[in-house]
Protein backbone atom coordinates (compact mmCIF):
# COMPACT_ATOMS: atom_id res chain seq x y z
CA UNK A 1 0.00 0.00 0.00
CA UNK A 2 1.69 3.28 -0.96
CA UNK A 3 0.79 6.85 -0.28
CA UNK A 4 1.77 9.79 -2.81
CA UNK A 5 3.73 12.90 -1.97
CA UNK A 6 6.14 15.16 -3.75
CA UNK A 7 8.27 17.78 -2.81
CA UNK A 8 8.88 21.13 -4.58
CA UNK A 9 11.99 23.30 -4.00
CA UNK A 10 10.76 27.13 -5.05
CA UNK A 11 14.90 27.71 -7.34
CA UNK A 12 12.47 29.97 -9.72
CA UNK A 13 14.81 30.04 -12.87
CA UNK A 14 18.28 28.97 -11.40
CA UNK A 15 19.89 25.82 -11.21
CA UNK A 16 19.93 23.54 -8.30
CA UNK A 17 23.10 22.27 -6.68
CA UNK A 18 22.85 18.47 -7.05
CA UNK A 19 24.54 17.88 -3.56
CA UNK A 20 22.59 20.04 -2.07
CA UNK A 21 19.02 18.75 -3.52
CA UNK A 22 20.03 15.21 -2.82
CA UNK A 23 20.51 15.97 0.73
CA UNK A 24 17.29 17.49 1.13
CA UNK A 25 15.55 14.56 -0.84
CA UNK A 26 17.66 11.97 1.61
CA UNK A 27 16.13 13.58 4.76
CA UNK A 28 12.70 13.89 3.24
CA UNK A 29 12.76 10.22 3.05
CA UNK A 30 13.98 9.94 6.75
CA UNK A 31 11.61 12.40 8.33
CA UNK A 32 8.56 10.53 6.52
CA UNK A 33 9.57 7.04 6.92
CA UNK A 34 10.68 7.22 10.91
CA UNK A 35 6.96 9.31 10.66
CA UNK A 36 4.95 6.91 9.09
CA UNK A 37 6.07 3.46 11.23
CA UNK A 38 5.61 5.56 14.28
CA UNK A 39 2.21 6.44 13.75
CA UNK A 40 1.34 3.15 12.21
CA UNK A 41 3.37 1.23 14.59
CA UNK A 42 2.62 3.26 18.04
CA UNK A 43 6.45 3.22 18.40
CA UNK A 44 10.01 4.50 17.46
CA UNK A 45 12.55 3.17 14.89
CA UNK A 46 16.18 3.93 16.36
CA UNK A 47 18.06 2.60 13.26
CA UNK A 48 16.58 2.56 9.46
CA UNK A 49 17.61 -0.41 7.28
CA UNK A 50 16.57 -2.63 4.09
CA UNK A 51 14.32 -4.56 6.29
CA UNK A 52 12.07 -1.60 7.04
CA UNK A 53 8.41 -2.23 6.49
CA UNK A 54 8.49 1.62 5.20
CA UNK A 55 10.57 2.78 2.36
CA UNK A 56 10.14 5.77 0.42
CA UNK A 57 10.35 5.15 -3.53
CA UNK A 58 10.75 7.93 -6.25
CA UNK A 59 8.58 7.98 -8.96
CA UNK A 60 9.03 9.96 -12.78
CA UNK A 61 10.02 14.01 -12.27
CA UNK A 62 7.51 16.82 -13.30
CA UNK A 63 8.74 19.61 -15.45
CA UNK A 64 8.52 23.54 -13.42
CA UNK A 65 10.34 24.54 -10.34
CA UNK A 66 12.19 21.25 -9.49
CA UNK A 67 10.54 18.88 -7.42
CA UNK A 68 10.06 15.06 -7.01
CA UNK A 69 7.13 12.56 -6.80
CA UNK A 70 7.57 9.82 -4.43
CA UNK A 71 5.64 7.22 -2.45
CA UNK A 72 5.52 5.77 1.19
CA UNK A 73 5.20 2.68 0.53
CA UNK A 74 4.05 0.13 3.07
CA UNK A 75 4.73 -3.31 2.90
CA UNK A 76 3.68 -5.36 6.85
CA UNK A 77 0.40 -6.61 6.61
CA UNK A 78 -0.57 -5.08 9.95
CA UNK A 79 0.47 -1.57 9.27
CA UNK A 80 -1.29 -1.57 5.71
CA UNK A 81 -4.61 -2.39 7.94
CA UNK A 82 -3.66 0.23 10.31
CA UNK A 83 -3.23 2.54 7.36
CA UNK A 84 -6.33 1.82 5.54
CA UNK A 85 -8.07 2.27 8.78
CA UNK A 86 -7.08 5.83 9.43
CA UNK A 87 -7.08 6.52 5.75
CA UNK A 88 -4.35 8.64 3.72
CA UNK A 89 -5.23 11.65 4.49
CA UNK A 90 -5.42 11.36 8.34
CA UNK A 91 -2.41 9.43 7.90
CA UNK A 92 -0.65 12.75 6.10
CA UNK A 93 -2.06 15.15 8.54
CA UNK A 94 -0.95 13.60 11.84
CA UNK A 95 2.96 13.67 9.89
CA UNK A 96 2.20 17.60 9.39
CA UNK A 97 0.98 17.89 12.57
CA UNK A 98 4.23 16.21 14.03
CA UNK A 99 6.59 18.06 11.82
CA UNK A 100 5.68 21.67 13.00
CA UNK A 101 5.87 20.65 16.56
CA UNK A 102 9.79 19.44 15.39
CA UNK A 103 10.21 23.01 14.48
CA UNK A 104 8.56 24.67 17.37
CA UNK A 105 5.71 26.24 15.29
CA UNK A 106 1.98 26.08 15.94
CA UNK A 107 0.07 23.27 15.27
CA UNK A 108 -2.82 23.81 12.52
CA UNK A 109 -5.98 22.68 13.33
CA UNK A 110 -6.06 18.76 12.53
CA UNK A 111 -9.23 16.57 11.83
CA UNK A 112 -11.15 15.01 15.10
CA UNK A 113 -9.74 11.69 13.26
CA UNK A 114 -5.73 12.96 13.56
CA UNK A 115 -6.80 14.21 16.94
CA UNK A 116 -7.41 10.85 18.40
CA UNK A 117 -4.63 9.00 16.40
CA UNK A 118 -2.02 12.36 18.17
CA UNK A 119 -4.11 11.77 21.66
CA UNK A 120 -2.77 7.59 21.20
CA UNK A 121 0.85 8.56 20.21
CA UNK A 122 1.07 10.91 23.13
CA UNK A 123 3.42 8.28 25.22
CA UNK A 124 5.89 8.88 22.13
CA UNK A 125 4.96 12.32 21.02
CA UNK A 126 7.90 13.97 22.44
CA UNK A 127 10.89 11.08 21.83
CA UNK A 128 9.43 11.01 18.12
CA UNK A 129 9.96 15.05 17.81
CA UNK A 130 13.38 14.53 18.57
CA UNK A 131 14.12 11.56 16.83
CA UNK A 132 12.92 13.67 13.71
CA UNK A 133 14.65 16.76 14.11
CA UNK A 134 18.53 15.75 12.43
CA UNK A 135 16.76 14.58 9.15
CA UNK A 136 14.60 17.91 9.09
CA UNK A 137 17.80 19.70 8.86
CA UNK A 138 18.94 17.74 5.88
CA UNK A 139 15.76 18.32 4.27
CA UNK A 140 16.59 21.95 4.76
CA UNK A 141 19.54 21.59 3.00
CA UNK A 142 18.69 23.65 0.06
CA UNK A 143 16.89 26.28 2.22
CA UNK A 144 20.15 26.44 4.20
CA UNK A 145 22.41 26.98 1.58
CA UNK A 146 19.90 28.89 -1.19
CA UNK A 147 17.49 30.00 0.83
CA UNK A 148 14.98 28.40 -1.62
CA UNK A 149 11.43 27.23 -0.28
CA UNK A 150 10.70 23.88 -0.08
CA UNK A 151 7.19 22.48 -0.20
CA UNK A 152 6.03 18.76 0.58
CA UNK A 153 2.52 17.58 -0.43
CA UNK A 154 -0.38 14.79 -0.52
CA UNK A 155 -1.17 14.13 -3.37
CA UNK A 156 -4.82 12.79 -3.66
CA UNK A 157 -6.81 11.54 -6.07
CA UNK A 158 -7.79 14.86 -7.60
CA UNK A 159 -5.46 17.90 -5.79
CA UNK A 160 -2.84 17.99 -3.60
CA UNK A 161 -2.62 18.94 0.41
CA UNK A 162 0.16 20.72 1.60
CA UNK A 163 1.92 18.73 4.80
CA UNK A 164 4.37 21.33 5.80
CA UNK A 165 6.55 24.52 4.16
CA UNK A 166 10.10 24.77 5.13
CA UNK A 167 11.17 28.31 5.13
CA UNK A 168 14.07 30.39 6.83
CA UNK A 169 11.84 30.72 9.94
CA UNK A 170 11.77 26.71 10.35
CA UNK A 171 15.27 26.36 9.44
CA UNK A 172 16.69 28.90 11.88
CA UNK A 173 13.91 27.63 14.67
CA UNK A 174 16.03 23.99 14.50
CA UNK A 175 19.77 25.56 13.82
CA UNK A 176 20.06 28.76 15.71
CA UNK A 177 17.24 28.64 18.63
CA UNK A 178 19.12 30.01 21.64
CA UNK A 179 19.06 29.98 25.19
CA UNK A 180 18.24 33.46 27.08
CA UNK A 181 20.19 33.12 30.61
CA UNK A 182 17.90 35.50 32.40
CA UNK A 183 15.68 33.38 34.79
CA UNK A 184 11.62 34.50 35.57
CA UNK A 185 8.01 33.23 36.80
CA UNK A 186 5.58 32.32 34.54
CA UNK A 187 1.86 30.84 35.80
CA UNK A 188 1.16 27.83 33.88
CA UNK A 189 -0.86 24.56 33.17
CA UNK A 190 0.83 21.48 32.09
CA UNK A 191 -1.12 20.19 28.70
CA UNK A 192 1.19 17.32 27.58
CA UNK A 193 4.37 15.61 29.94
CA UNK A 194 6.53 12.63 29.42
CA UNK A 195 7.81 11.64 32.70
CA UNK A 196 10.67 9.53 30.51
CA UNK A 197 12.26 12.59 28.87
CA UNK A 198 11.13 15.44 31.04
CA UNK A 199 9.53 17.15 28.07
CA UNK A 200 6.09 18.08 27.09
CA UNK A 201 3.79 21.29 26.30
CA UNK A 202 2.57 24.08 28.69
CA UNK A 203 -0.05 27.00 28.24
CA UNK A 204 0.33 30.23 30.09
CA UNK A 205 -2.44 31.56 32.49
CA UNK A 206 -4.52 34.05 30.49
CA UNK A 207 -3.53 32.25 26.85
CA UNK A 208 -4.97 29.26 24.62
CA UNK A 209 -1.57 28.02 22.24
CA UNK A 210 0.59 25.62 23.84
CA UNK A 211 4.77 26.00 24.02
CA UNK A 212 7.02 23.44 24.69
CA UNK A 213 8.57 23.30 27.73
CA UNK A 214 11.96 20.81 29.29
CA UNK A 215 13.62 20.84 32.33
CA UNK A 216 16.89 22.79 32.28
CA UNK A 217 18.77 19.75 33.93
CA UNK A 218 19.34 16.12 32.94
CA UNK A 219 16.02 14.42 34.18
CA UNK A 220 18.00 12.19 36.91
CA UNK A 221 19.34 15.21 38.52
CA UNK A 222 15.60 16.33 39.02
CA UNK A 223 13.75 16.23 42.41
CA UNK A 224 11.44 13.56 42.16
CA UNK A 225 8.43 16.01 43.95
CA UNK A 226 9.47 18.82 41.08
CA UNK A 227 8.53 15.46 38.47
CA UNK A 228 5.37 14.58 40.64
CA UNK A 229 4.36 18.32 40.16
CA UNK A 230 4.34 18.67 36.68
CA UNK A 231 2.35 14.93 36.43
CA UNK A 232 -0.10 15.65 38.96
CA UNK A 233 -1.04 19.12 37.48
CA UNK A 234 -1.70 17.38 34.03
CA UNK A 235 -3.93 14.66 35.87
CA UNK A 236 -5.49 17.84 38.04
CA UNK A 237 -6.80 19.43 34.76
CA UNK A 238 -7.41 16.82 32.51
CA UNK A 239 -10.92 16.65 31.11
CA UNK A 240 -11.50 19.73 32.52
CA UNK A 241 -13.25 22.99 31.08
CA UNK A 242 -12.25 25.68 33.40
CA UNK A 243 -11.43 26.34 36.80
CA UNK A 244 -7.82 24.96 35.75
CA UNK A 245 -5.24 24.98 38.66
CA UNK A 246 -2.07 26.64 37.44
CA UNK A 247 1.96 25.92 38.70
CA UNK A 248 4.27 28.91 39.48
CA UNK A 249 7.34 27.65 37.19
CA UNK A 250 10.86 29.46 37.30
CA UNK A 251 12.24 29.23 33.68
CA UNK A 252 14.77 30.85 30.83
CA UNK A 253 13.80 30.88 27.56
CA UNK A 254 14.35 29.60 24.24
CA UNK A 255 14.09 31.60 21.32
CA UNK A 256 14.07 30.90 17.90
CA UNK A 257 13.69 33.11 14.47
CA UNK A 258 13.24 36.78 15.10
CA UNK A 259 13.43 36.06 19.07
CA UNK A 260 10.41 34.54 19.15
CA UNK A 261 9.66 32.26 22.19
CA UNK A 262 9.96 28.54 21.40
CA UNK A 263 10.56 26.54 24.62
CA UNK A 264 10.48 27.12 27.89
CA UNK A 265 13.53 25.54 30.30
CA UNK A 266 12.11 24.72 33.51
CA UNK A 267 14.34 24.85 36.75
CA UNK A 268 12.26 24.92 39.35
CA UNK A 269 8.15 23.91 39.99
CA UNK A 270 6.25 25.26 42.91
């Protein structure tokens, strides 16, 4: 069972470096293969070989700004079934959705059907980000070096979906995000926490978006009650409405393109 993409890289009239648009094609196919047997599978590939169940395959060029057509294609009987039960175009969504969270951006409003597939991945959610951030910097290879846009799409039946754009915000949110030193209280509600990695997602009091957040230490060196804190706040609130109870966290943040806040380092929880 296969599903269709391609990806476009906006060189206008000018050449493309070879190198440079190989790279970006090689972590294309990493990014959406470790994506696809994640979501399929419910858990993380460390190491990609031949054996793979998920390979992506290229397919005849198209004529324009250069680009690529290529497939996902599945081949393990039980992850074609999982497939054709979400369908292809949950399927592509839930990888979009996953991508922008790689690159610290917003979220766009998914389907009620990629909602519940993101609610079941939720143990992984935050492993999987990282594991997909070193081949989303090769696939901005070209942007890196050119500048040029790249786009990757679903192709359906009849049109195409856009997954994700990969622009000089996205690029300089994974290579140049930065740590501000300067320490400060912010009230917040824990949304998303995985007591494995220490990571997770955070609104402030007052707001609706979510941020990441980490702690600012390696997660053995941190107080077992400042763990409990940040679990029991995200049980507190969960399935609730309003009337949220908030934590008083000290943090520094993390900023990415144009200084805008991306993270949030926790180092203390009260």
């Amino acid at each position: 069972m296969k599903v269709s993409y391609d990806l476009i890289i906006e060189s206008g009239e000018e050449e493309l470096d070879m190198e440079y648009g190989l790279e970006t094609l090689a972590g294309t196919a990493e990014v959406t293969c470790i994506l696809a047997e994640a979501i399929l599978r419910k858990r993380i590939i460390r190491r990609r070989s031949h054996v793979n169940p998920a390979r992506a395959v290229l397919k005849k060029n198209f004529t324009g700004s250069y680009g690529q057509n290529f497939d996902i294609v599945i081949h393990e009987p039980e992850l074609i079934s999982e497939l054709r039960r979400m369908t292809r175009s949950v399927f592509s969504e839930v990888m979009g959705y996953f991508m922008l969270e790689a690159m610290y951006l917003r979220a766009r409003q998914v389907s009620p059907e990629a909602t519940a597939i993101i609610n079941d991945l939720s143990d992984i959610a935050d492993e999987l980000i990282d594991r997909i951030r070193a081949p989303l910097i090769r696939m901005h290879k070209i942007n890196l070096q050119k500048n040029y846009e790249i786009e990757l799409n679903y192709k359906k039946p009849a049109d195409k979906e856009n997954i994700i754009r990969l622009t000089e915000t996205t690029a300089s949110n994974l290579t140049d995000s930065k740590i501000i030193g300067q320490r400060f209280d912010i009230r917040a509600m824990i949304t998303r926490f995985n007591a494995r990695t220490g990571t997770g997602r955070l609104v402030l009091e007052g707001e609706n978006d979510t941020i990441a957040f980490g702690f600012s230490s390696p997660l053995r060196d941190i107080p077992a009650n400042q763990k409990s804190n940040v679990s029991l706040n995200l049980h507190t609130n969960n399935g609730l409405n309003d009337n949220y109870t908030y934590l008083t966290l000290n943090v520094s943040q993390v900023v990415g393109f144009g200084d805008v806040i991306v993270k949030y380092l926790i180092h203390s929880v009260r």
